[in-house]
C-alpha atoms as a PDB file:
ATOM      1  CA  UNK A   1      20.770  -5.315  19.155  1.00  0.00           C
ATOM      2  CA  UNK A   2      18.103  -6.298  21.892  1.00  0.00           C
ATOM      3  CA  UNK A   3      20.015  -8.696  24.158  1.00  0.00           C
ATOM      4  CA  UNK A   4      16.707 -11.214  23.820  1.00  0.00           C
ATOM      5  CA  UNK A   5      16.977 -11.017  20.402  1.00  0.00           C
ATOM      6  CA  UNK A   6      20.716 -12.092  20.008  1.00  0.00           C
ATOM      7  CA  UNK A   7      20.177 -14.666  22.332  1.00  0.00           C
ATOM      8  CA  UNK A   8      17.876 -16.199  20.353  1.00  0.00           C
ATOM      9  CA  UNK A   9      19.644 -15.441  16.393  1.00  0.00           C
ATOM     10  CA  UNK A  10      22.686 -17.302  18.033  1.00  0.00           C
ATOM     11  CA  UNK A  11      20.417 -20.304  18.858  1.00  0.00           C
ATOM     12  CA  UNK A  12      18.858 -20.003  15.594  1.00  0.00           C
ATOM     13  CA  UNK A  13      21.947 -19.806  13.497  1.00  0.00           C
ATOM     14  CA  UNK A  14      24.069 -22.051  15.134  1.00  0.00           C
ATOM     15  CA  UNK A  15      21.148 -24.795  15.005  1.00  0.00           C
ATOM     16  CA  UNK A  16      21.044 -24.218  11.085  1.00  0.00           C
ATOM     17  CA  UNK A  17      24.583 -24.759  10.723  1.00  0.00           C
ATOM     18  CA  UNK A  18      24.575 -27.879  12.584  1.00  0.00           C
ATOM     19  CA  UNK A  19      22.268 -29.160   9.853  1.00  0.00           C
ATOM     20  CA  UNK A  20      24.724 -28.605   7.277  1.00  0.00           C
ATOM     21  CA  UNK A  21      26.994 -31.090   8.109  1.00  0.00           C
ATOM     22  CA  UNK A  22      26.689 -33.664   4.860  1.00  0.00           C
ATOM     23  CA  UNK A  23      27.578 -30.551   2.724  1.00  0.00           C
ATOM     24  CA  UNK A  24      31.092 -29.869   1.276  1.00  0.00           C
ATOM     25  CA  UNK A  25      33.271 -27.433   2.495  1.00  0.00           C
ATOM     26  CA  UNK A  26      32.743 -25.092  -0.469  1.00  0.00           C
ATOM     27  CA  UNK A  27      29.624 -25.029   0.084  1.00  0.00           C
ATOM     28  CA  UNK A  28      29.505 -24.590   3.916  1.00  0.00           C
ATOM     29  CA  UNK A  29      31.396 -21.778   3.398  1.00  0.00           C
ATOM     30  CA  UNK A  30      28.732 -20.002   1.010  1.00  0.00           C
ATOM     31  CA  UNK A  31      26.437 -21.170   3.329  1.00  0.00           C
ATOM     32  CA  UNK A  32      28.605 -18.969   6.331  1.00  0.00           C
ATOM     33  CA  UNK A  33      29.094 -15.836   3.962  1.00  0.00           C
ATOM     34  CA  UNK A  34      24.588 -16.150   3.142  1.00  0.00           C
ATOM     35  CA  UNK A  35      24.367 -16.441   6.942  1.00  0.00           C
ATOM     36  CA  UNK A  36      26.756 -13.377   8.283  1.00  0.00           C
ATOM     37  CA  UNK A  37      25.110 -11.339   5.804  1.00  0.00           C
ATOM     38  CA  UNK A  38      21.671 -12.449   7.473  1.00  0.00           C
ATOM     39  CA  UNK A  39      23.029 -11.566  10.752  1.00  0.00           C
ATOM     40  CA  UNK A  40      23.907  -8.018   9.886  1.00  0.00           C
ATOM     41  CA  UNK A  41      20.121  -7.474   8.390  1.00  0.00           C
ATOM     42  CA  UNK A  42      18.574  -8.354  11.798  1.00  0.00           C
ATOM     43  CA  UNK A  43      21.259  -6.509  13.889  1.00  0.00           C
ATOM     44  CA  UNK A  44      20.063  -3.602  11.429  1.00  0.00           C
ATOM     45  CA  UNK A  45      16.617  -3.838  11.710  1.00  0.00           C
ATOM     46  CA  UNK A  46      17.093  -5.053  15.341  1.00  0.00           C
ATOM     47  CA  UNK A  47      14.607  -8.089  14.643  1.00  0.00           C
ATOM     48  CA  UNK A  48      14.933 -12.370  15.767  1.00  0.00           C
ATOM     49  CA  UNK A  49      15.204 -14.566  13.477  1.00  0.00           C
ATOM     50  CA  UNK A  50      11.728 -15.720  14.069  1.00  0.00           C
ATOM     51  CA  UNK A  51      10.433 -12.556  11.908  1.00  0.00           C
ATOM     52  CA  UNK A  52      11.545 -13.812   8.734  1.00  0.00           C
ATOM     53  CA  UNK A  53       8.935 -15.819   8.515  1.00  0.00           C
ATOM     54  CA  UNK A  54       6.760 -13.135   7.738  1.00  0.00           C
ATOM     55  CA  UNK A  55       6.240 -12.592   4.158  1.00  0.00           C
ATOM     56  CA  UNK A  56       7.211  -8.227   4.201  1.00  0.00           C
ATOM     57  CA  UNK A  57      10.670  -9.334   5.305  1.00  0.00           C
ATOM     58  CA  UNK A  58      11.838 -10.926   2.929  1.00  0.00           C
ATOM     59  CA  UNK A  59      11.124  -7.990   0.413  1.00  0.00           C
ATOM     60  CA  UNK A  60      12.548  -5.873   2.832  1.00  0.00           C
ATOM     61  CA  UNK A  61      15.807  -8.201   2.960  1.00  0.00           C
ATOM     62  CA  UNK A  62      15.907  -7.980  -0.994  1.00  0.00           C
ATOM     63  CA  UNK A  63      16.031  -4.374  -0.901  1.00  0.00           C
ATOM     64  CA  UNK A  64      18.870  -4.113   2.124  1.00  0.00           C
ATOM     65  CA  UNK A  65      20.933  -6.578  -0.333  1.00  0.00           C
ATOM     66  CA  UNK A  66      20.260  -4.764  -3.577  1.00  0.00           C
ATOM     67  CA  UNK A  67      20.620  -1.057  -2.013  1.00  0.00           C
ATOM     68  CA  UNK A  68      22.534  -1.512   0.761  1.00  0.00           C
ATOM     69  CA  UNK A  69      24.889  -4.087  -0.079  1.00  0.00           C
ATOM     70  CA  UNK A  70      25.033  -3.933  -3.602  1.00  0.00           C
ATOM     71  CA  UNK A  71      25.049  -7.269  -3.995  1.00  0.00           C
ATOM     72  CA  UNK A  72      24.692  -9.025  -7.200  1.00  0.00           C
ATOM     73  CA  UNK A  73      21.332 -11.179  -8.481  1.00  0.00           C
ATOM     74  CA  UNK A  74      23.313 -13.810  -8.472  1.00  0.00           C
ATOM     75  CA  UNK A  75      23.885 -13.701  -4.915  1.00  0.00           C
ATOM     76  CA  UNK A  76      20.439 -12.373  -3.428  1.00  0.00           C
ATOM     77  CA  UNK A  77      19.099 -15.497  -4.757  1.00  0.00           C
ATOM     78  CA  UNK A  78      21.587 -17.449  -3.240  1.00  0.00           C
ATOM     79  CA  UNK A  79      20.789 -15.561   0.028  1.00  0.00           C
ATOM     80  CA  UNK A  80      17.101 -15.801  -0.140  1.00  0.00           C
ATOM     81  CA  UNK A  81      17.555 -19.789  -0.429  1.00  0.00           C
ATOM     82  CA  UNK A  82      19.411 -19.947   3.169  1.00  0.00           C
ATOM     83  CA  UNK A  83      16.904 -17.302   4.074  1.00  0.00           C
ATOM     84  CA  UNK A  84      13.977 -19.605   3.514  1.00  0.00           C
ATOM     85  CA  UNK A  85      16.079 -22.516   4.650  1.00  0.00           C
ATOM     86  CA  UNK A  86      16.586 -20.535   8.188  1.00  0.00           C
ATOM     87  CA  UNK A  87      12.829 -19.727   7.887  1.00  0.00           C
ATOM     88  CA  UNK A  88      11.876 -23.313   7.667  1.00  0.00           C
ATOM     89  CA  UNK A  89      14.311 -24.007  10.433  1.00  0.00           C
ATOM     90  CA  UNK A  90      12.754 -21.660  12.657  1.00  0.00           C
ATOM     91  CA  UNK A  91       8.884 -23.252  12.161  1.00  0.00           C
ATOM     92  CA  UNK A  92      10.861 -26.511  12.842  1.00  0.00           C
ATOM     93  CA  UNK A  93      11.828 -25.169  16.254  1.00  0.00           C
ATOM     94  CA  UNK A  94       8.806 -23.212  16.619  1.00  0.00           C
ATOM     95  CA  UNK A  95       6.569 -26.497  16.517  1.00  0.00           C
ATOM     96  CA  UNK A  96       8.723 -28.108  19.101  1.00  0.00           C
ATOM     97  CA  UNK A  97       8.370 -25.528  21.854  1.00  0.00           C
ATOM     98  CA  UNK A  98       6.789 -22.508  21.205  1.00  0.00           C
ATOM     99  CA  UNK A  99       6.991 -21.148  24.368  1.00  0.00           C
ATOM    100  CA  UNK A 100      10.237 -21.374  24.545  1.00  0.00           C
ATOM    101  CA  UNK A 101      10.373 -18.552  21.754  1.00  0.00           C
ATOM    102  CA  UNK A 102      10.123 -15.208  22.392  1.00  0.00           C
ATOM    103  CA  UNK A 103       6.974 -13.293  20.630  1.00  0.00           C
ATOM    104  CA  UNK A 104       7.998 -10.846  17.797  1.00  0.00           C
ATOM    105  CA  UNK A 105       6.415  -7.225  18.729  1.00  0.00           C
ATOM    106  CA  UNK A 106       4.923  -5.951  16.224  1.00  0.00           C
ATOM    107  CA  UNK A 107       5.179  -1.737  15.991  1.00  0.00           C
ATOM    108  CA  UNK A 108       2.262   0.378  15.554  1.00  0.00           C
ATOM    109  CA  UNK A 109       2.350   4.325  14.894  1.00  0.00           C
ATOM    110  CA  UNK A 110       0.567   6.325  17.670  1.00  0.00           C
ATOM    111  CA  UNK A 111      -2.819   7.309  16.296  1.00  0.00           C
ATOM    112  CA  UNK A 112      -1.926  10.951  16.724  1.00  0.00           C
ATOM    113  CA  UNK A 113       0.988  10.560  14.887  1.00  0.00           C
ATOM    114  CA  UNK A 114      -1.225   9.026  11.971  1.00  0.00           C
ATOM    115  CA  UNK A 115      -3.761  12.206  12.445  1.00  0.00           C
ATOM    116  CA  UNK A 116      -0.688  14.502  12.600  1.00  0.00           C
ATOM    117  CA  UNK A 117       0.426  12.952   9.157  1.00  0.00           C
ATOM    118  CA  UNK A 118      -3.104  12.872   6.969  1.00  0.00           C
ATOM    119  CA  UNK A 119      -4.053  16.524   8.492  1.00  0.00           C
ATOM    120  CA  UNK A 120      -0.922  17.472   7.111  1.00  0.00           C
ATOM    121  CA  UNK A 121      -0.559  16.007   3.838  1.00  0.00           C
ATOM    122  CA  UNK A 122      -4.538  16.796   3.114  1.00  0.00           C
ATOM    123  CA  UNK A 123      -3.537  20.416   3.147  1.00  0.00           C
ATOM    124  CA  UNK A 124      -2.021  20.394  -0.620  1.00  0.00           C
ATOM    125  CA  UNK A 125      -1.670  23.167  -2.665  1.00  0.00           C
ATOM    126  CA  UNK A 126      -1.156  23.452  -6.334  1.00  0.00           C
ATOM    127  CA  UNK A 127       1.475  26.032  -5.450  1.00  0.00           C
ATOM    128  CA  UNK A 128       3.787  23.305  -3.533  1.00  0.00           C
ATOM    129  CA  UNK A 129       6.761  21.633  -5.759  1.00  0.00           C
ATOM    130  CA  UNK A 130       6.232  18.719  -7.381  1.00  0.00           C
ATOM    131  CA  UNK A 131       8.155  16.991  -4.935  1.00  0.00           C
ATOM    132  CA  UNK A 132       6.403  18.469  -1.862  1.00  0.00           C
ATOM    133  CA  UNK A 133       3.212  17.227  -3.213  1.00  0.00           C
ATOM    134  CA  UNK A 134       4.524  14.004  -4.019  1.00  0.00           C
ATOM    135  CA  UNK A 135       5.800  13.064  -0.773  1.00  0.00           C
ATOM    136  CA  UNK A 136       2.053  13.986   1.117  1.00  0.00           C
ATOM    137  CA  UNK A 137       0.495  11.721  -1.630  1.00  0.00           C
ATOM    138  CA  UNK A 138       2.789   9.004  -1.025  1.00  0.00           C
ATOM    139  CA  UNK A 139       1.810   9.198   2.781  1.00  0.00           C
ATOM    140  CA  UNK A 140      -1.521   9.237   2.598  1.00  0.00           C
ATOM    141  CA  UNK A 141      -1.342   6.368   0.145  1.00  0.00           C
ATOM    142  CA  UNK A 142       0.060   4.514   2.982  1.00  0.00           C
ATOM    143  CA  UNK A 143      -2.400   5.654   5.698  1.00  0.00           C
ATOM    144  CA  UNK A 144      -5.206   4.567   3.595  1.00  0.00           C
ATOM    145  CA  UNK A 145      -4.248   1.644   1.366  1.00  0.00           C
ATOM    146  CA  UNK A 146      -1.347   0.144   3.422  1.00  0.00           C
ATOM    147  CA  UNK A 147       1.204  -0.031   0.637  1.00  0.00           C
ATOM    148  CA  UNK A 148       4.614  -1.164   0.592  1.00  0.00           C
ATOM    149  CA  UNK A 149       7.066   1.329  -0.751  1.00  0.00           C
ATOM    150  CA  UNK A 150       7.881  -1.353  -3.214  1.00  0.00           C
ATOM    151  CA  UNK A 151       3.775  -1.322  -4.093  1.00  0.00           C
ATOM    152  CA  UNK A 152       4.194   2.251  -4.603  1.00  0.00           C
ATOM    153  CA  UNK A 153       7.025   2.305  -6.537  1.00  0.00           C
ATOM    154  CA  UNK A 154       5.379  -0.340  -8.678  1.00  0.00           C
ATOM    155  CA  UNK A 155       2.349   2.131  -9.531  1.00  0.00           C
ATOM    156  CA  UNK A 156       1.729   3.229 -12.930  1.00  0.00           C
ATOM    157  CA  UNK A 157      -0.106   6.237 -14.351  1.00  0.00           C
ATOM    158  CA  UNK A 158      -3.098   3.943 -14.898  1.00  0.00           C
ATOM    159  CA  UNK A 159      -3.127   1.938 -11.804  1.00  0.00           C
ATOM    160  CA  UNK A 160      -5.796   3.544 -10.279  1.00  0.00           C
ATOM    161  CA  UNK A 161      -8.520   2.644 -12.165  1.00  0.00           C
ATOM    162  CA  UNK A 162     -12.386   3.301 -10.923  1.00  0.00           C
ATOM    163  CA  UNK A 163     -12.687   1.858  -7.508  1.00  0.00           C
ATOM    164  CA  UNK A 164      -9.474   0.077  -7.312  1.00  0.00           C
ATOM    165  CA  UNK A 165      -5.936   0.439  -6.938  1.00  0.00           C
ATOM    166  CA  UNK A 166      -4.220  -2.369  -9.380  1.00  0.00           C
ATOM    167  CA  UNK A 167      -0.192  -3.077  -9.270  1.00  0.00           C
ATOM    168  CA  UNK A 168       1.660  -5.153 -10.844  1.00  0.00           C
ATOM    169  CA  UNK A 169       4.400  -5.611  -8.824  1.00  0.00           C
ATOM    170  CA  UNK A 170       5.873  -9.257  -7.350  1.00  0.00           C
ATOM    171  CA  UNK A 171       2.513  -9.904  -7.577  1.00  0.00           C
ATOM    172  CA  UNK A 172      -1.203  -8.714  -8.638  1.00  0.00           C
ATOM    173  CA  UNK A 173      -2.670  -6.316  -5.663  1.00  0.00           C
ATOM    174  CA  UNK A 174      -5.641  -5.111  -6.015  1.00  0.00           C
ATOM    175  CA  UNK A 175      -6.778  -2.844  -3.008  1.00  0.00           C
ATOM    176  CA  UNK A 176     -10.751  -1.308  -2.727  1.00  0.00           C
ATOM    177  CA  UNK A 177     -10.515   2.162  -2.716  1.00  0.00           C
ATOM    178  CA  UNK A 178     -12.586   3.444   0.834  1.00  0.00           C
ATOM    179  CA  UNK A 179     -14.931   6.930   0.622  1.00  0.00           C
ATOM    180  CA  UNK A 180     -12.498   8.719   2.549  1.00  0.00           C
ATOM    181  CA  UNK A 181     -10.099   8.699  -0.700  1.00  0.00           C
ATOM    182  CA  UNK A 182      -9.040  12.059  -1.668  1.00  0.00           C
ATOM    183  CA  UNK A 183      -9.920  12.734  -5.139  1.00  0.00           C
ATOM    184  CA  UNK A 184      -9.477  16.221  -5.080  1.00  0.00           C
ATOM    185  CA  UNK A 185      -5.811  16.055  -3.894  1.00  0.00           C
ATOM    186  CA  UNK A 186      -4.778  13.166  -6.481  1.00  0.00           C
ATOM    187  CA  UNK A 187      -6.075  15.597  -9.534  1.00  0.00           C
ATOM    188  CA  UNK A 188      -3.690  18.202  -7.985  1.00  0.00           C
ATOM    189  CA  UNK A 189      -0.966  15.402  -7.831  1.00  0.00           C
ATOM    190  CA  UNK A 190      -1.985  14.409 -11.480  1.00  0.00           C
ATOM    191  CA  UNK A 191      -2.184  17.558 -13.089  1.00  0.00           C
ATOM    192  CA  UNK A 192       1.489  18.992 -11.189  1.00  0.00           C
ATOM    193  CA  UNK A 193       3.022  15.525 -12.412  1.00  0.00           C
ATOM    194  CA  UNK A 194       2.091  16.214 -15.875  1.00  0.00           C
ATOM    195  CA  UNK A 195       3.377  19.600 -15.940  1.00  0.00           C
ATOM    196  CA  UNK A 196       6.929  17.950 -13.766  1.00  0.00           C
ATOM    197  CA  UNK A 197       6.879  15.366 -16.808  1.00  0.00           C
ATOM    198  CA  UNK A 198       6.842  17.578 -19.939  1.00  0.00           C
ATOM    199  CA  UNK A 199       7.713  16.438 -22.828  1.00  0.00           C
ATOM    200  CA  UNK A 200       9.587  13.202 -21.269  1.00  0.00           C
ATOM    201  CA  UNK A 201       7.549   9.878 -21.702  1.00  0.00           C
ATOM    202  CA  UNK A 202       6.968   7.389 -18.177  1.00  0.00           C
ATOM    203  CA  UNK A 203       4.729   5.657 -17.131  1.00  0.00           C
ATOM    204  CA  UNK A 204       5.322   5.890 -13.667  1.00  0.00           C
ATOM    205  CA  UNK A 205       2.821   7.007 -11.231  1.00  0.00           C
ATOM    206  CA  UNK A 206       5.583   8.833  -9.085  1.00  0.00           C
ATOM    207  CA  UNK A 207       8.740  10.182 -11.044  1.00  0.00           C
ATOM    208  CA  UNK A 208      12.375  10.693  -9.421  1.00  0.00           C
ATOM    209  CA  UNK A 209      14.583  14.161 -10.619  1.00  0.00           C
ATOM    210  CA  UNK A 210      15.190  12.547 -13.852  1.00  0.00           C
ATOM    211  CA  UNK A 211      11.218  12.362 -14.468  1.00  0.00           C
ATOM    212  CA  UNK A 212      11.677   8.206 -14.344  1.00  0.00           C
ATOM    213  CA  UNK A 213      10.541   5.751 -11.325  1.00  0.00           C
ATOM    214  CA  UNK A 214      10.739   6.740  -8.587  1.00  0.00           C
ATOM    215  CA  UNK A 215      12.609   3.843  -6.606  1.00  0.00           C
ATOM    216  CA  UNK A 216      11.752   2.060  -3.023  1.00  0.00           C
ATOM    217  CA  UNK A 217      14.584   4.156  -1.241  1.00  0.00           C
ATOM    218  CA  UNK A 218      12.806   7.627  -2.473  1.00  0.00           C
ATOM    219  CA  UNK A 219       9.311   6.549  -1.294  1.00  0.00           C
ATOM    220  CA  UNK A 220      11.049   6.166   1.500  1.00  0.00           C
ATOM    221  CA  UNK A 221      13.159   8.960   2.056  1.00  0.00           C
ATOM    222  CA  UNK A 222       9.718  11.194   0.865  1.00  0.00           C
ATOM    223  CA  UNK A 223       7.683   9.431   4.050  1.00  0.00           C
ATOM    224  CA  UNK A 224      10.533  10.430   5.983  1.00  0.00           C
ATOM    225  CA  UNK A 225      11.037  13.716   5.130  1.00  0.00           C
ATOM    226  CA  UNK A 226       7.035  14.553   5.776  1.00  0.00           C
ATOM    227  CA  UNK A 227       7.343  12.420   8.787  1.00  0.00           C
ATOM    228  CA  UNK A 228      10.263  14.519  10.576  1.00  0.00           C
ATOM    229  CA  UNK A 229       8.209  18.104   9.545  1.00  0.00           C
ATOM    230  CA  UNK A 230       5.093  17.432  11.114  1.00  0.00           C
ATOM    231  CA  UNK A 231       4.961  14.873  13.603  1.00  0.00           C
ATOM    232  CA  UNK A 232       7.329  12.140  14.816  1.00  0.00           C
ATOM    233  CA  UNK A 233      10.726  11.259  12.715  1.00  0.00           C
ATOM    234  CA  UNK A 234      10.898   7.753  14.123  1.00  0.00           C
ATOM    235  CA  UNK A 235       7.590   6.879  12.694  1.00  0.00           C
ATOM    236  CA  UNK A 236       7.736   4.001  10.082  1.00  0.00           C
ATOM    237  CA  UNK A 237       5.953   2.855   6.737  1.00  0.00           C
ATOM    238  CA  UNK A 238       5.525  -0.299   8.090  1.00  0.00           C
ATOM    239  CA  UNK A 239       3.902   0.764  11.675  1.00  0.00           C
ATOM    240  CA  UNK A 240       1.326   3.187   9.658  1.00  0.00           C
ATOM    241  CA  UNK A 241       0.497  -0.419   7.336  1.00  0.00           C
ATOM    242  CA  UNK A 242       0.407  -2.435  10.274  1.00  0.00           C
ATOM    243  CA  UNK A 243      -2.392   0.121  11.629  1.00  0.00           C
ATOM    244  CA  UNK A 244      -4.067   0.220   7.878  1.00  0.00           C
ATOM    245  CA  UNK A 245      -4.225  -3.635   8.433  1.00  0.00           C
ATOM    246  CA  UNK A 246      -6.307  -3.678  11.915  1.00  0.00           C
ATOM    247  CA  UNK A 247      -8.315  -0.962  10.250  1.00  0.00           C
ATOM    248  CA  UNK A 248      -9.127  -3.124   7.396  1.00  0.00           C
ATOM    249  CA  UNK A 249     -10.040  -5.864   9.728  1.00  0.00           C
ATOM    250  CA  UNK A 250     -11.969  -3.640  12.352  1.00  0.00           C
ATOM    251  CA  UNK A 251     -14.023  -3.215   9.367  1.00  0.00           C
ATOM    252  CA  UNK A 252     -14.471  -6.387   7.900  1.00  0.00           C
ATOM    253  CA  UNK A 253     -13.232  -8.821   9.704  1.00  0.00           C
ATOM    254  CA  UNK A 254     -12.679 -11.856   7.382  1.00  0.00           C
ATOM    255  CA  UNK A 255      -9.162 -13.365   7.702  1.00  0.00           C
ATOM    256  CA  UNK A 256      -9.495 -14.436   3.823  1.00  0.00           C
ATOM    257  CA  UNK A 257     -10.034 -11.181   2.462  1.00  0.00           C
ATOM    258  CA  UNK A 258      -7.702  -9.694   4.621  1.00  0.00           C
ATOM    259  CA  UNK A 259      -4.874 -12.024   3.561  1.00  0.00           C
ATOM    260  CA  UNK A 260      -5.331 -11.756   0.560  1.00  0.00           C
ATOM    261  CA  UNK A 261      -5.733  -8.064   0.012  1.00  0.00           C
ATOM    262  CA  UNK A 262      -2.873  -7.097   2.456  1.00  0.00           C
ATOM    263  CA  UNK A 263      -0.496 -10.468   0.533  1.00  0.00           C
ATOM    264  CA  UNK A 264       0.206 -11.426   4.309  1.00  0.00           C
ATOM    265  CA  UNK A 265      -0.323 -15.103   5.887  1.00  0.00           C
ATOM    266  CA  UNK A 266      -3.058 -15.475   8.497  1.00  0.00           C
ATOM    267  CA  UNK A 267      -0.164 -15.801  11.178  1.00  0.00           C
ATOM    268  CA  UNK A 268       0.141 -12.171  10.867  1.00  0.00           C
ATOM    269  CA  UNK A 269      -2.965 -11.418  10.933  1.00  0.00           C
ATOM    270  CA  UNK A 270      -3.792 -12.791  14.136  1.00  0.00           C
ATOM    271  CA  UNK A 271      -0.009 -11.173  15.735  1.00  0.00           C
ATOM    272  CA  UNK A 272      -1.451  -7.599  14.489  1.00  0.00           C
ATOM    273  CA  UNK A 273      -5.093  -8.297  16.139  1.00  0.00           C
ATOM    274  CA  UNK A 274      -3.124  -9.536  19.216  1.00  0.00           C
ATOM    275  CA  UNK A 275      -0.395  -6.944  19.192  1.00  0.00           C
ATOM    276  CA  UNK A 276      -3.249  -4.368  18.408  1.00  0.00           C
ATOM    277  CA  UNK A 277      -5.409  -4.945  21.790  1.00  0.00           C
ATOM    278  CA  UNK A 278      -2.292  -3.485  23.609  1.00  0.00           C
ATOM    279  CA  UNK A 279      -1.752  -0.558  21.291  1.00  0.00           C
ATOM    280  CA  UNK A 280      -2.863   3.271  22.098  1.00  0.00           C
END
């Protein structure tokens, strides 16, 4: 982990325990088990503290408990309750002296990369596997719309509908779909998904081997694969949304709608517009 960043988790953490102290020791000790386990998520995604507050990462924690960890539902609630505790702890200390806290950096994907990515993924053939074609749609579903691999996995055959994308996920999203949609390469999708599907009935906009959901860790693995073929291998889901997100803005450039399409808090808005003015 970035030195900076452990620095300031140990500061964090051990200022959160101190608050504990009119618990009992059973319960401090479920408290130490929710925070180690916090600890090794941000020495993962090499991250402070401070970016929890941010609305994607706790989704992204769920997933690195139920995935990674296998742990029970029993216990990722119990961890997202010190998570939001540490969270609130954080502000707390935030308020007091904010420049005494180091700013998150927020990643963007090179805009080449991003060309690289939609160039190739736009050249789809009928011919590809199912799973080749997959993958590119997946991407540029990303590029354009900025969703989540968890919005994606969400999708149903039905959810886009018109001029809108509609999931029903955590949450409603609805996303505007932009003239620069690809229609022609979603009724290639379509039509090779019904032929992957057969006989087999789901409802699932993108189907795994069985020909059921696919889940968050194979929307991932597909970006990844495309990723490492035609461009750069480190690139991210979340850097191409966090470019999607500035686009959306560059565009129309209302906080409100913004927040509200994207499910983010105006505190990340204005960290992406700020991050942004320093990115290629």
């Amino acid at each position: 982990m970035n030195t900076k960043y452990k620095n300031v988790n140990d500061m964090v953490f051990i200022g959160y325990e101190k608050q504990l102290t009119s618990l009992s020791a059973r319960t401090k000790k479920s408290y130490a088990y929710d925070i180690k386990s916090l600890r090794e998520y941000l020495v993962t995604v090499n991250k402070s503290a401070f970016a929890l507050s941010d609305e994607d990462e706790e989704e992204k924690y769920v997933d690195w408990l139920k995935n990674v960890q296998h742990e029970s539902p029993r216990s990722i609630k119990r961890r997202l309750c010190t998570l939001r505790g540490v969270v609130r702890y954080c502000m707390s200390q935030k308020r007091k002296n904010d420049t005494a806290i180091p700013c998150e950096e927020i990643p963007f994907a090179r805009n080449e990369d991003i060309r690289s990515l939609y160039l190739y993924c736009s050249n789809l053939s009928d011919k590809e596997s199912y799973g080749e074609i997959r993958a590119k749609i997946i991407v540029i579903m990303c590029i354009l719309f900025g969703l989540k691999p968890n919005d994606l996995s969400c999708m149903d055959i039905d959810s886009i509908n018109g001029d809108e994308i509609v999931i029903n996920s955590n949450h409603l999203l609805i996303r505007l779909i932009n003239d620069s949609f690809p229609h022609e390469l979603l009724a290639i999708y379509l039509d090779k998904r019904k032929k992957y599907l057969g006989d087999t009935n789901c409802n699932a906009f993108f189907l795994n081997r069985f020909r059921e959901r696919l889940n968050v860790n194979g929307i991932n693995r597909d970006f990844h694969m495309i990723a490492k073929k035609c461009c750069n291998e480190n690139i991210t889901m979340a850097q191409v949304r966090n470019n999607c997100i500035c686009d959306y803005y560059d565009h129309l450039p209302d906080k409100v709608i913004i927040c509200k399409l994207f499910k983010i808090t105006t505190n990340r808005i204005d960290k992406l517009i700020r991050n942004n003015s320093h990115h290629d």
